[in-house]
Protein backbone atom coordinates (compact mmCIF):
# COMPACT_ATOMS: atom_id res chain seq x y z
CA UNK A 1 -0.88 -12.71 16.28
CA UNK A 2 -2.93 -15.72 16.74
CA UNK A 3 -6.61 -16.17 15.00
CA UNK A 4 -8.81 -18.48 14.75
CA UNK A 5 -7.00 -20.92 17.12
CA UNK A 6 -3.53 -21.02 15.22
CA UNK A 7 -0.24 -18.81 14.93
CA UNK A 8 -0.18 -16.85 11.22
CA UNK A 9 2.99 -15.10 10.12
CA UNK A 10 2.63 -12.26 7.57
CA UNK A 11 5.60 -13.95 5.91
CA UNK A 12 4.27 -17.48 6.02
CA UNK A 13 0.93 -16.55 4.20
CA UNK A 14 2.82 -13.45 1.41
CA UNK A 15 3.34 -14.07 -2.17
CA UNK A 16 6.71 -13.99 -2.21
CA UNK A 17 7.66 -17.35 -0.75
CA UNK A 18 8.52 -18.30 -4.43
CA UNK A 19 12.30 -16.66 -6.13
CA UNK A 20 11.77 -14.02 -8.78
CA UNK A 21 15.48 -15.17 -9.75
CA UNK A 22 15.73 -15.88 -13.68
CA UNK A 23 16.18 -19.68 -14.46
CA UNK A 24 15.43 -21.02 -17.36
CA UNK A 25 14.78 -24.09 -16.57
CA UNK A 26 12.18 -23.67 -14.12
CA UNK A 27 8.56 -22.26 -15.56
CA UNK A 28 7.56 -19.08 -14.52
CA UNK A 29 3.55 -18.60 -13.07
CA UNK A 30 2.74 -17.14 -16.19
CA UNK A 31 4.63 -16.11 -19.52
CA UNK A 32 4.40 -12.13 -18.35
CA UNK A 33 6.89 -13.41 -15.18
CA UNK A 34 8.82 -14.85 -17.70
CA UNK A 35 9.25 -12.28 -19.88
CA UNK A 36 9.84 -9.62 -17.32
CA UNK A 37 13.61 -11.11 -16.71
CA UNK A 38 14.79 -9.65 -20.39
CA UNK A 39 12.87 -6.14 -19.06
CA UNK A 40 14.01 -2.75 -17.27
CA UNK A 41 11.68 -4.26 -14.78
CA UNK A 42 14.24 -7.33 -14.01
CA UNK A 43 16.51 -4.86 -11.38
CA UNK A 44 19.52 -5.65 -10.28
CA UNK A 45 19.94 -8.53 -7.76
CA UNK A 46 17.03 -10.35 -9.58
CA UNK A 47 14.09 -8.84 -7.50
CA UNK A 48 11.04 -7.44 -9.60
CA UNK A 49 9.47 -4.12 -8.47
CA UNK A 50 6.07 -5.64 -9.11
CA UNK A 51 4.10 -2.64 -9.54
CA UNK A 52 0.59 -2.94 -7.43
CA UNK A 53 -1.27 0.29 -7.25
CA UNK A 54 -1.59 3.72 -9.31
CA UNK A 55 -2.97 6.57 -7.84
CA UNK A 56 -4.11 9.60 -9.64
CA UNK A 57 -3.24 12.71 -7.53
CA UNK A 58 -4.09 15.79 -9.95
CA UNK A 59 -4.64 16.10 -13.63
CA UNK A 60 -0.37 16.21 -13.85
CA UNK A 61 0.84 13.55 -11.46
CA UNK A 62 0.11 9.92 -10.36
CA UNK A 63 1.81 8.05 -7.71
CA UNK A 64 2.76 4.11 -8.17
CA UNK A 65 3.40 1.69 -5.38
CA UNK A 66 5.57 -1.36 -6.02
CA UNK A 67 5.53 -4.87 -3.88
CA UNK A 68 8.97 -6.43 -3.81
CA UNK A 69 11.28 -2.96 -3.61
CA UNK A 70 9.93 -0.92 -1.42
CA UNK A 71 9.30 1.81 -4.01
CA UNK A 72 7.04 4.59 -4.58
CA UNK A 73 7.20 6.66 -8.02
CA UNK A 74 6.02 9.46 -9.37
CA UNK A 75 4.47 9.40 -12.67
CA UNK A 76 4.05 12.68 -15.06
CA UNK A 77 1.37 12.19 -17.10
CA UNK A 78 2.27 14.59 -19.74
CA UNK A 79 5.39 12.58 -20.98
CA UNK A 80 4.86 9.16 -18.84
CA UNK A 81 8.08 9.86 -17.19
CA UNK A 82 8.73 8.04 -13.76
CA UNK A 83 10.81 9.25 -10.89
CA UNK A 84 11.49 7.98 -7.60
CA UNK A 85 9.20 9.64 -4.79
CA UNK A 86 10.22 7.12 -2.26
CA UNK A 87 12.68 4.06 -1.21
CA UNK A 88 11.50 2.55 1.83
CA UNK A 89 13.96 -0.86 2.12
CA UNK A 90 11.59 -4.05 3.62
CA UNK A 91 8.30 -2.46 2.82
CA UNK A 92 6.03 -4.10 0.45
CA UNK A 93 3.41 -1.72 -0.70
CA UNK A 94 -0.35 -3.16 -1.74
CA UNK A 95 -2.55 -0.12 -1.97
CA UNK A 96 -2.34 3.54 -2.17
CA UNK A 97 -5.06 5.81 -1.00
CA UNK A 98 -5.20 10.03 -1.76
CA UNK A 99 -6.78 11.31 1.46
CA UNK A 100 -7.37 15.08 1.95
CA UNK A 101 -4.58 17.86 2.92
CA UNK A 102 -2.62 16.54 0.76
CA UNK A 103 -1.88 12.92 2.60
CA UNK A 104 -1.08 9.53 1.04
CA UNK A 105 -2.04 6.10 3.08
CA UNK A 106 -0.42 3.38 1.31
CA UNK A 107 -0.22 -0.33 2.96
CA UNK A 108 2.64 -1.98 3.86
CA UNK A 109 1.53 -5.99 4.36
CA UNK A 110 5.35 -6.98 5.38
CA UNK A 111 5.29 -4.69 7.92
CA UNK A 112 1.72 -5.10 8.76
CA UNK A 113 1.03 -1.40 8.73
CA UNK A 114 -0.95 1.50 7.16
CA UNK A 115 1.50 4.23 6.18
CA UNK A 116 0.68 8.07 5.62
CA UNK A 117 2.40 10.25 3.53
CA UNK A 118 2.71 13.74 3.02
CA UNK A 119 2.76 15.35 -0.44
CA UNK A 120 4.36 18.89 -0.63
CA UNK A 121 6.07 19.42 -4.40
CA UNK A 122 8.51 16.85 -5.34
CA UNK A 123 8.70 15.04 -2.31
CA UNK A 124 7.26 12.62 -0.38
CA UNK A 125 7.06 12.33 3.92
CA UNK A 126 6.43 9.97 5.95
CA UNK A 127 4.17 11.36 9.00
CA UNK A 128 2.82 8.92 10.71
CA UNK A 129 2.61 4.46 10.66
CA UNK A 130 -0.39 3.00 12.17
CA UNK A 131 -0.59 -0.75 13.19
CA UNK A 132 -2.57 -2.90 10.65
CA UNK A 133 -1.44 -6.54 11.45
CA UNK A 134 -2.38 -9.65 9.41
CA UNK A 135 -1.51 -8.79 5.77
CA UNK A 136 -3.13 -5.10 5.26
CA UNK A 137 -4.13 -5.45 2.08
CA UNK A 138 -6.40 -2.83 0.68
CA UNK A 139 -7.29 1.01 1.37
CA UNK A 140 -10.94 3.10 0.59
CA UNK A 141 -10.92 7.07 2.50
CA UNK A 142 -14.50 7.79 3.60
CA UNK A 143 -14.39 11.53 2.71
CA UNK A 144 -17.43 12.32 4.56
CA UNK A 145 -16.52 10.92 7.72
CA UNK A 146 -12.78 11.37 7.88
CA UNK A 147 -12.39 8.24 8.42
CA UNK A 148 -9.39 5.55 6.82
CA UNK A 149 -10.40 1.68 6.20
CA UNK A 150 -7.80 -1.07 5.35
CA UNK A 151 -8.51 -5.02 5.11
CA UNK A 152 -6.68 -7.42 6.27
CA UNK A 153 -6.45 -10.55 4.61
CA UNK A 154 -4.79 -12.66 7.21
CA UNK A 155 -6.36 -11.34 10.29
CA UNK A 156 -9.75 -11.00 8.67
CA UNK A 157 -10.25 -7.73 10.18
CA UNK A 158 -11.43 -4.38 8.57
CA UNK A 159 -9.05 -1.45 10.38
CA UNK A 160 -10.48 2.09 10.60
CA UNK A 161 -9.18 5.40 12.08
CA UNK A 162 -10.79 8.92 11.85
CA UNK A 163 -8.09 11.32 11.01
CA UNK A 164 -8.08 15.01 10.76
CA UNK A 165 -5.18 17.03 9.18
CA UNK A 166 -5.20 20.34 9.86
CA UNK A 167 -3.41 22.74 7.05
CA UNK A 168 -0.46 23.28 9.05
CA UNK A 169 3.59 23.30 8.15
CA UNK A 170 4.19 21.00 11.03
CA UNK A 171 1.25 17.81 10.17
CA UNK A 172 3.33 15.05 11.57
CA UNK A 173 2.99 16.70 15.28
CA UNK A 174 -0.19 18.13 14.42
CA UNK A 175 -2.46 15.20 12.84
CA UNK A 176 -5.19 13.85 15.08
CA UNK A 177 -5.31 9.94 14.62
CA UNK A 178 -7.86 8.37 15.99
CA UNK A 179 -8.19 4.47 16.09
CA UNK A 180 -11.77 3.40 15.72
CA UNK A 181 -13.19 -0.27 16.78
CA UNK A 182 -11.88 -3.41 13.93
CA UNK A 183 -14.33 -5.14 12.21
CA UNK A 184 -13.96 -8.86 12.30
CA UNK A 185 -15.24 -10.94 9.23
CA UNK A 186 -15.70 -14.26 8.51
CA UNK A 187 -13.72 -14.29 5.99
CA UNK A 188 -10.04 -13.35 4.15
CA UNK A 189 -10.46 -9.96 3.38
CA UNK A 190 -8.97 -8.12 0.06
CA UNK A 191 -10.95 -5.08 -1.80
CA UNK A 192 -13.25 -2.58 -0.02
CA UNK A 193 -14.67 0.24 -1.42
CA UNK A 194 -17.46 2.54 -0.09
CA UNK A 195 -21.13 2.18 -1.28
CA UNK A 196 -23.43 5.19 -1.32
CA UNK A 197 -26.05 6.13 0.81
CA UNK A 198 -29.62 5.23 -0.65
CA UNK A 199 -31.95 8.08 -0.80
């Protein structure tokens, strides 16, 4: 895409430019990086999951979105046991979002998308990606209005889309997306939340 009067790549402008790689003879960004290579954390291949959101879906289960793996867990919160709810290879995943009917947005900034999820039991479907270019970055559901709203850092743009889910066994054919007009800022964009309405 082209803004501001210059070419941007969502690769160019991520945070991973640097390699998570182990060396000891080249400092880390901090002492946690550093550690992190004698951890569980350290997978195989020397990539880092980099953990980036939490979400808490009921008083039982949480959902955890990780940057550099493509990985989405599930979290018990009795025992703190994780589990894998998701594997989604070149997907790096910012921000997770609990909408209603049971749906999951999460953002995926190397793809430059908004993804939505479907929660039923143990598992974890994808139903629908919409377009979200420039680094989506973070997620806030407007319950009153239906309606979804991502930044994006890179394209300085606020996405939105109305979406209704019907309770129905067949959502991916039967959810009504609706792309509402971007808002363009003025500046890099990163959290959004929703304010309430003064009385």
């Amino acid at each position: 895409g082209e803004y501001g009067g210059g070419e941007y790549s969502d690769d160019e402008y991520s945070d991973d430019s640097y390699s998570d790689e182990y060396n000891p003879s080249r400092p880390y960004r901090s002492d946690i990086g550093r550690r992190l290579g004698y951890t569980p954390e350290y997978v195989a291949g020397g990539v880092y999951r980099q953990p980036t959101s939490i979400a808490v879906l009921d008083q039982e289960r949480a959902l955890i979105a990780t940057k550099l793996t493509g990985q989405l867990f599930w979290l018990d919160l009795s025992t703190w046991q994780m589990t894998e709810a998701l594997r989604s290879p070149g997907s790096n995943w910012n921000d997770l979002s609990q909408l209603d009917h049971g749906l999951i947005a999460a953002t995926d900034s190397k793809r430059g998308q908004v993804a939505l999820f479907r929660r039923t039991g143990d598992q974890l479907q994808t139903v629908r990606r919409l377009d979200a270019p420039g680094f989506p970055n973070k997620l806030v559901w407007d319950k009153a209005a239906n309606t979804l709203l991502a930044s994006a850092r890179w394209s300085r743009r606020v996405y939105r889309w109305q979406i209704e889910a019907p309770e129905t066994s067949n959502l991916s054919q039967n959810l009504n997306v609706r792309a509402l007009a971007a808002a363009d800022l003025p500046l890099c964009a990163g959290e959004i939340i929703t304010l309430p309405k003064k009385n």
